[in-house]
Structure formats: structure tokens, C-alpha cells
Protein backbone atom coordinates (compact mmCIF):
# COMPACT_ATOMS: atom_id res chain seq x y z
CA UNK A 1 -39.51 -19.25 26.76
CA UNK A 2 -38.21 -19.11 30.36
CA UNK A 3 -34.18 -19.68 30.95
CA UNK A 4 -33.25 -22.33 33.83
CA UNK A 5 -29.54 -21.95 34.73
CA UNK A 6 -28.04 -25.78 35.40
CA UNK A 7 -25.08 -25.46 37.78
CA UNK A 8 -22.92 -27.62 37.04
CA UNK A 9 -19.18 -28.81 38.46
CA UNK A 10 -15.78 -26.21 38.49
CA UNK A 11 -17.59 -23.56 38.35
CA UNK A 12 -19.77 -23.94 34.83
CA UNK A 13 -23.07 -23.66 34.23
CA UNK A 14 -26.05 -24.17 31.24
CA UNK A 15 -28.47 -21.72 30.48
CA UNK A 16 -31.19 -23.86 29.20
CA UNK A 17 -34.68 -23.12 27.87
CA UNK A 18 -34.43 -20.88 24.95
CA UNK A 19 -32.40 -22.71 22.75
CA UNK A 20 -32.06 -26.60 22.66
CA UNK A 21 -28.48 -28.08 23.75
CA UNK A 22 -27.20 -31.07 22.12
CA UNK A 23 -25.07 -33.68 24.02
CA UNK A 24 -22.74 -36.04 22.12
CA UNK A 25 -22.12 -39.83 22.84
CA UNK A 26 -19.06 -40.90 23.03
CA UNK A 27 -18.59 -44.72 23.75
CA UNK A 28 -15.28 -45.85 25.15
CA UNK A 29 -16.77 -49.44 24.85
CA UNK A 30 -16.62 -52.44 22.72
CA UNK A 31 -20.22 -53.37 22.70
CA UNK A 32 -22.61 -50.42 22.68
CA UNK A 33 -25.45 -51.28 20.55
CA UNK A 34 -24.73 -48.85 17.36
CA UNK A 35 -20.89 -47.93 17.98
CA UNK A 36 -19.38 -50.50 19.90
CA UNK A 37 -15.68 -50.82 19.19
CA UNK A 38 -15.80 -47.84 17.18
CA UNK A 39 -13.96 -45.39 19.69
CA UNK A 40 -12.41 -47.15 22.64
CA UNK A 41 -8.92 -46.12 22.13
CA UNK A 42 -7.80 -42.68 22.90
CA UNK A 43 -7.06 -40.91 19.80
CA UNK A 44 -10.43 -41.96 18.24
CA UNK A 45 -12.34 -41.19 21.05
CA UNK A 46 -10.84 -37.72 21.18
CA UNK A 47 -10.94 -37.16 17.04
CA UNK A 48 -15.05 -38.05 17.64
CA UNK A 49 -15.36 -35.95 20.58
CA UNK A 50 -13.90 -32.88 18.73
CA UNK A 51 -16.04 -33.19 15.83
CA UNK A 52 -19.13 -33.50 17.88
CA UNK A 53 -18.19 -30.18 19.17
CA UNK A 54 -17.30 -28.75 15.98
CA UNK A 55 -20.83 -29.64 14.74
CA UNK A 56 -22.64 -28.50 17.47
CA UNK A 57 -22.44 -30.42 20.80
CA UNK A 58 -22.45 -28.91 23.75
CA UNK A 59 -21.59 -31.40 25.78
CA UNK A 60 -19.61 -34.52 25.38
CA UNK A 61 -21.03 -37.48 27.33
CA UNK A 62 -18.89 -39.99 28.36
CA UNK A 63 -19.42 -43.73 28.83
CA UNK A 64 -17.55 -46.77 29.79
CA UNK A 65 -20.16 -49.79 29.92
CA UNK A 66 -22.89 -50.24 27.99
CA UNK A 67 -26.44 -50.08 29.05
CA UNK A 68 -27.69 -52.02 25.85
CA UNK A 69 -30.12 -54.95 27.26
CA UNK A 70 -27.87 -58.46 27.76
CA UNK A 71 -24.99 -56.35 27.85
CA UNK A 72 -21.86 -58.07 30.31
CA UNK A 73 -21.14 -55.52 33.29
CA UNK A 74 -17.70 -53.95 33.35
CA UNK A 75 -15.51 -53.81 37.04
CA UNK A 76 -15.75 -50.46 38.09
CA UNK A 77 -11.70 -50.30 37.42
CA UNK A 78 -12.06 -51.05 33.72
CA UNK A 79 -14.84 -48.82 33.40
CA UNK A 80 -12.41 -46.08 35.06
CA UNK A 81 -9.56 -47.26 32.55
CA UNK A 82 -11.73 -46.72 29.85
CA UNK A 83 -13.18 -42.71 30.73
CA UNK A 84 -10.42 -41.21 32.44
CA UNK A 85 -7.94 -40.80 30.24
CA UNK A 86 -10.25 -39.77 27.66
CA UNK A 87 -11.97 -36.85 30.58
CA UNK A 88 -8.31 -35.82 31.31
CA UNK A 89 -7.56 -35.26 27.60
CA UNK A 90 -11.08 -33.42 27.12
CA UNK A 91 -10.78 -30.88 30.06
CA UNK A 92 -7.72 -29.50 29.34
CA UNK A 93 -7.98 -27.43 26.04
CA UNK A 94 -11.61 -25.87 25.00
CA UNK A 95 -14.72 -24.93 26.96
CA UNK A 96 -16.10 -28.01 26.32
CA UNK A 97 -18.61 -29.62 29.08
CA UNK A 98 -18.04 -33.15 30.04
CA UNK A 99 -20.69 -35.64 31.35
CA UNK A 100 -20.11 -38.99 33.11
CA UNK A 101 -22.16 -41.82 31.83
CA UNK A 102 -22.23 -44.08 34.90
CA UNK A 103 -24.15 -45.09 37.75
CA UNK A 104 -21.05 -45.90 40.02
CA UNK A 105 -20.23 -43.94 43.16
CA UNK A 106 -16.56 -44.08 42.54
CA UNK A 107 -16.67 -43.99 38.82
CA UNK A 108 -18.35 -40.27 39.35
CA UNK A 109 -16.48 -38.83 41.80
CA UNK A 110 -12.74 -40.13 39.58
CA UNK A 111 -14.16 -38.59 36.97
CA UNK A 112 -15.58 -34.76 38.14
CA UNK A 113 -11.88 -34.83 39.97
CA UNK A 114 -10.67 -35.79 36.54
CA UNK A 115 -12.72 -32.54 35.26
CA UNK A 116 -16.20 -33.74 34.14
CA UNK A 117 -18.64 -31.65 34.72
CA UNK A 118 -22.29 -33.67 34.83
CA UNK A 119 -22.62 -37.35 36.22
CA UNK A 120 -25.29 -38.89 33.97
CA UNK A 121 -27.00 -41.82 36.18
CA UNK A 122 -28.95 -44.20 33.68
CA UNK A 123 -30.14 -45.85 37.10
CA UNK A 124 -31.58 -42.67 39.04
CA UNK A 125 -29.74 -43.01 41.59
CA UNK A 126 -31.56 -46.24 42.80
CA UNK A 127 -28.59 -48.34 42.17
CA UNK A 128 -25.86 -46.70 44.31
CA UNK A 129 -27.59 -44.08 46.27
CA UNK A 130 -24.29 -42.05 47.00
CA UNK A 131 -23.82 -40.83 43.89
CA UNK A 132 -26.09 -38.24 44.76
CA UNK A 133 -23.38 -37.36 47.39
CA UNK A 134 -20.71 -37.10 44.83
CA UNK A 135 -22.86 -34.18 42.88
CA UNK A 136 -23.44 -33.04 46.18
CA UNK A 137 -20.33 -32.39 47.64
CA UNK A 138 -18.53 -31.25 43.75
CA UNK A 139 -21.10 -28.94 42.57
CA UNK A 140 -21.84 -31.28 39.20
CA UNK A 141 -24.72 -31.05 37.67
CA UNK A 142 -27.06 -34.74 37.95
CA UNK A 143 -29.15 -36.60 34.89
CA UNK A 144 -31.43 -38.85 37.13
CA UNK A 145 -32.90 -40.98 34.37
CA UNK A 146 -35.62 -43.42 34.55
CA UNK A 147 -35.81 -46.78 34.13
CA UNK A 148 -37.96 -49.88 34.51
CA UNK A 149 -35.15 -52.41 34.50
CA UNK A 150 -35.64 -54.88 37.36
CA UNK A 151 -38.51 -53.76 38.59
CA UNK A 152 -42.38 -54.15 38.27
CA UNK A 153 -43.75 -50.79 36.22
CA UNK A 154 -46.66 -49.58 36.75
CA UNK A 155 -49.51 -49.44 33.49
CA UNK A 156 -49.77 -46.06 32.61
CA UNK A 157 -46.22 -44.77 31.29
CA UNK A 158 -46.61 -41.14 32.82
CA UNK A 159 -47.63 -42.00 36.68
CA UNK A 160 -44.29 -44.82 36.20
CA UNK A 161 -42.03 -41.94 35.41
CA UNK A 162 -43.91 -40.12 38.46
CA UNK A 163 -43.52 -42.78 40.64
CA UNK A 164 -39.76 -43.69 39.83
CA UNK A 165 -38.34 -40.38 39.50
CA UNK A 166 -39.93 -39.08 42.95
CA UNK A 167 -37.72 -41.43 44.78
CA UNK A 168 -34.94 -40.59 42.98
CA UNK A 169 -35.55 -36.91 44.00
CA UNK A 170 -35.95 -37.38 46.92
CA UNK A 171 -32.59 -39.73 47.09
CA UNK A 172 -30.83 -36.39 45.92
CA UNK A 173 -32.58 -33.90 48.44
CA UNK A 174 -31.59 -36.43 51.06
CA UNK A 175 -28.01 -36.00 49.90
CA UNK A 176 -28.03 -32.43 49.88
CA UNK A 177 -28.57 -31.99 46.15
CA UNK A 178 -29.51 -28.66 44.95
CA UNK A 179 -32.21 -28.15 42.52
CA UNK A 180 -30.70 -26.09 40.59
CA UNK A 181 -28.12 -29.09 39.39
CA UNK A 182 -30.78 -31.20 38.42
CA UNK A 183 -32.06 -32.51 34.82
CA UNK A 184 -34.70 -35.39 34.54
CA UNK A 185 -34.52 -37.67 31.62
CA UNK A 186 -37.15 -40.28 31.04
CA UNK A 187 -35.53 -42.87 29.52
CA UNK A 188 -36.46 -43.95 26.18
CA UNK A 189 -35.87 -47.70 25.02
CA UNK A 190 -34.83 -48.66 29.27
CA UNK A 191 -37.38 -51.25 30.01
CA UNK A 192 -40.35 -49.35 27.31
CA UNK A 193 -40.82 -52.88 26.22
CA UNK A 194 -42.95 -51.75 23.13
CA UNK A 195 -42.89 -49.60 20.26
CA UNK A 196 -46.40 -47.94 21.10
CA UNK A 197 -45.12 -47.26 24.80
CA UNK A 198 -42.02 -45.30 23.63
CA UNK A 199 -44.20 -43.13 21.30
CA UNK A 200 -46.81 -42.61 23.80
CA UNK A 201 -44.10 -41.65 26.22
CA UNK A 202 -43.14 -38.96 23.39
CA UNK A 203 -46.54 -37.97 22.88
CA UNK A 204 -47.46 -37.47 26.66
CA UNK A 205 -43.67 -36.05 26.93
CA UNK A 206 -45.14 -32.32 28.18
CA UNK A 207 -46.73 -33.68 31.32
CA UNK A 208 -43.07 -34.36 32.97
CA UNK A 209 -43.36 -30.78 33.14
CA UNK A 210 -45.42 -31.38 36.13
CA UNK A 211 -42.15 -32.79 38.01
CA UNK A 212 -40.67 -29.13 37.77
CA UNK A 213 -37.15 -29.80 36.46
CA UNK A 214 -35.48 -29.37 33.14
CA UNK A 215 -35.60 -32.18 30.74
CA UNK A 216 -33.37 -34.38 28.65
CA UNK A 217 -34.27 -36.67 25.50
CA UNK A 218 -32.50 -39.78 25.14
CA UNK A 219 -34.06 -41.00 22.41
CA UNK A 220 -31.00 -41.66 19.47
CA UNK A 221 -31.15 -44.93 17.50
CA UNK A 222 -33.52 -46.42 19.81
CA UNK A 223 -35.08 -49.74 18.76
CA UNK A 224 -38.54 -48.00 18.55
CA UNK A 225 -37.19 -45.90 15.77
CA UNK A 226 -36.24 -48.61 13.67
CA UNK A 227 -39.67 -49.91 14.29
CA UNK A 228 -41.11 -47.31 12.64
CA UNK A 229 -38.94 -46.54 9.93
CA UNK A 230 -37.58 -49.79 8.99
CA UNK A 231 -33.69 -49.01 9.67
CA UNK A 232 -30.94 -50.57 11.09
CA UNK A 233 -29.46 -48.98 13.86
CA UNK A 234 -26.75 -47.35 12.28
CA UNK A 235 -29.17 -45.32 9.64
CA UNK A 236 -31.64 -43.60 12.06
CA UNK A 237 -30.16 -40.34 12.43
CA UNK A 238 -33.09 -38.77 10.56
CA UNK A 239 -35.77 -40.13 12.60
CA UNK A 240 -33.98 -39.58 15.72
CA UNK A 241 -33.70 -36.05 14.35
CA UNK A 242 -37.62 -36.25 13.82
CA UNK A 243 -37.80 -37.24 17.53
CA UNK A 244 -36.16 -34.66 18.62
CA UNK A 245 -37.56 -31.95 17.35
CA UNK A 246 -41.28 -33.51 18.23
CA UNK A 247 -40.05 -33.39 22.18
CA UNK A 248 -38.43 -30.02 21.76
CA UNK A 249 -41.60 -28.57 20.68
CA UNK A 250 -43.38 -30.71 23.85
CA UNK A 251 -40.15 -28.77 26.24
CA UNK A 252 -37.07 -31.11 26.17
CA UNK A 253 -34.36 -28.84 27.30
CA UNK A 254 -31.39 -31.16 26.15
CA UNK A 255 -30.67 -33.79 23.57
CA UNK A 256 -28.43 -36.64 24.09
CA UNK A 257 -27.64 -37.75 20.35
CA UNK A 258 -24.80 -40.15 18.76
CA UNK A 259 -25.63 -37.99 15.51
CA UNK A 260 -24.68 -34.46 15.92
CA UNK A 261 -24.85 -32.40 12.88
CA UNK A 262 -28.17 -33.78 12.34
CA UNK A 263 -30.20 -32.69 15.45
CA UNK A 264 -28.58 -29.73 15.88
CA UNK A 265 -29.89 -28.62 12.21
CA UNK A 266 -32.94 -29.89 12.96
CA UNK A 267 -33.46 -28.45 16.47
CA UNK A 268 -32.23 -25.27 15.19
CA UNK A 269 -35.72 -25.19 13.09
CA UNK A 270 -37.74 -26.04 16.04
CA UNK A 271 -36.40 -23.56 17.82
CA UNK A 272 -36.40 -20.59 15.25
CA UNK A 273 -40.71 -21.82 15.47
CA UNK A 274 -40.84 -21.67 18.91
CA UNK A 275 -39.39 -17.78 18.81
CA UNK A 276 -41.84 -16.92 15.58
CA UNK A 277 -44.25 -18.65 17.74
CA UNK A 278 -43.29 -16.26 21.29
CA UNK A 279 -42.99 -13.04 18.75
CA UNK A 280 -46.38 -13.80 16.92
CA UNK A 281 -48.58 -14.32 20.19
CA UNK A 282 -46.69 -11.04 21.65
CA UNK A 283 -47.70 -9.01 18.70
């Protein structure tokens, strides 16, 4: 398996490609879909962050609105008065890596000053184009996700992440974005209006590939996974745990998961397969 180093913001960086990295979420909200309320004061947030790095996380991704569909919007100042505090607290002890959940210029840039290290845009930078500046001009590494919110998609779900995520590249090459800070993720559950088009998303997950950049899977508690298994949101950590280890094995590079412990035991047996697999076809 071939290592891509993600540069990332003050410095840091990710080796990724040889073994799977597992990012945390941590909701400072009051309405995410499966945790809302759950750590949006301080001392929670910070007592879940630690144990997500304790089991595992590398990463510890940050969000102050949530993105679940019919969700109100936040003002850009709450959604600062929510994160910061909680990114202050997080870079000062530990080597722990902080992402940004937002899709808000301003947001972004408070919070790699406030030491995050990855601004994680759930729009692709096709809602406030100078984001792309912020990871410019900081160094921080950039999750340009797709989504079909508010737009018409095109059929086939492949040539839609194609067609979305091109623009958004070229967005950050406009803005003087390296390549080297850049990790695609194509959005499981944003706008996939079906259960059948999120799993053949995951099945045709290897021909993102194509777009040259590492990958993340977003995929935890999704509604498609309580489709299939019959479970409330709450009680899918095993089959997001089955999801991710079906796109590591198609090349995900990074997991985004509100269930640590479980995907990183889980990933840690698709990865010891991938090396058998590398040692058995070098023999």
C-alpha cells in the first residue's frame, strides 16, 4: 500500500495509506441527529473528546451546527461560541489533531488560529468559496465533501461525485490550495435520497480513486444503515463498523465515526488483510 503524507495546519501532518485513521465526532450542538444535546457544554465535550482518543481516534472533529436534513441554521457567532472554547481546550495538552466541521469562512479561519488543524467543509467549498483561502493561507489540511443538497444531481452516483467535486477542486487550486492538503469525502446520507444509492455509492466506492486524492468515509449512523439493519440511530455502531471496513478494503484512507472503539477494532482487521494480502502476492 502506497503512503500519502496530508499536510496539515502548525506544522502537522498524516501519513495515510497503510493503516486506516479514525476521526471522532464531537457535536457541540443540541440537535445533531444521534447526539444532539449530548455534549454541548465544555466539560462533556472535552471528557468525549479524550476518550475518543484514548480508544483510538486520531483526530477529533469538531462541529457547531448540524447538517442533519430540516435542521435550523446557527449565526456564524453561536456556531463560534460553541467550537472555540472547546478547540482552545483541545490544542493545548496532547498531540491530538483537530478538525473544523464547518463550511463558514470565518468560522475556519477562528478556529485553525484557535489551533485546529483540518477545516472539514460538508459543502465543498461551493457555499463560501473562501474557505479555500483560509486552508490556503494557514497550511490546514481541507475535507471537500460532496453533496447534492440544493442542487439537481445527475443519475449515475459516480459521474455526480465527478462532476461536483471537480469544481470544488478547482475552487481550491484557484485559491492556491496545495494538493498535498487535500482529502475528498463523498458524502454518504447528503442528498443520497435512497437506501440503494448509498450502497451503490459504497459498492462503486474504488472508482473515486480516479479523482487522485485520498479519501474519507462518512458513513456513521447514516439512515441507510438503519435501513438495512433495522436500528435506531443510536444502535448502529456495528454496521457502521461493517461499512467501514467494506470501503477500507475498496481504499478509504480515513474514517469519520461517532463510535470509536468499534471501527478502530474493526479496521484494525481490515487492515492486518490488506498486509497478509501485500505479503502473500509478494511471496
Amino acid at each position: 500500500m502506497t503512503t500519502k503524507r496530508w499536510q496539515l495546519a502548525h506544522g502537522r501532518h498524516l501519513d495515510l495509506g497503510k493503516k486506516a485513521v479514525v476521526v471522532g465526532i464531537l457535536n457541540i450542538t443540541p440537535d445533531s441527529f444521534s447526539d444532539g444535546g449530548q455534549f454541548d457544554a465544555l466539560g462533556r465535550a472535552l471528557v468525549q473528546a479524550h476518550r475518543m482518543v484514548e480508544e483510538g481516534a486520531a483526530v477529533i472533529d469538531v462541529g457547531g451546527e448540524s447538517t442533519r436534513p430540516g435542521a435550523l441554521p446557527v449565526s456564524a457567532s453561536e456556531e463560534q461560541a460553541r467550537v472555540l472554547p472547546v478547540i482552545e481546550a483541545l490544542a493545548g495538552p496532547g498531540n491530538v489533531l483537530i478538525s473544523i466541521d464547518t463550511y463558514r469562512e470565518s468560522t475556519a479561519r477562528l478556529a485553525v488560529s484557535a489551533g485546529a488543524h483540518i477545516v472539514n467543509d460538508v459543502w465543498g467549498l461551493q457555499r463560501e468559496p473562501d474557505i479555500a483561502r483560509v486552508a490556503a493561507e494557514t497550511g490546514a489540511g481541507l475535507v471537500i465533501m460532496h453533496t447534492g443538497r440544493d442542487r439537481e444531481k445527475l443519475p449515475d452516483v459516480i459521474a455526480d461525485q465527478f462532476l461536483f467535486l471537480e469544481k470544488s477542486l478547482e475552487v481550491a487550486r484557484q485559491n492556491g490550495v496545495a494538493d498535498s492538503q487535500i482529502v475528498l469525502d463523498a458524502g454518504f446520507g447528503f442528498a443520497k435520497e435512497t437506501t440503494e444509492e448509498n450502497l451503490d455509492l459504497m459498492a462503486r466506492f474504488s472508482e473515486l480513486h480516479a479523482l487522485g486524492f485520498p479519501l474519507m468515509a462518512g458513513t456513521s449512523r447514516k439512515r441507510f444503515i438503519g435501513s438495512v439493519t433495522g436500528r435506531e440511530a443510536a444502535d448502529r455502531a456495528v454496521g457502521t463498523a461493517a461499512t467501514s471496513v467494506i470501503l477500507r478494503l475498496k481504499g478509504a484512507d480515513l474514517f469519520r465515526v461517532h463510535d470509536v472503539a468499534f471501527n478502530v477494532d474493526a479496521l484494525a482487521l481490515a487492515d492486518a488483510m490488506l498486509v497478509r494480502e501485500t505479503e502473500r502476492a509478494g511471496s
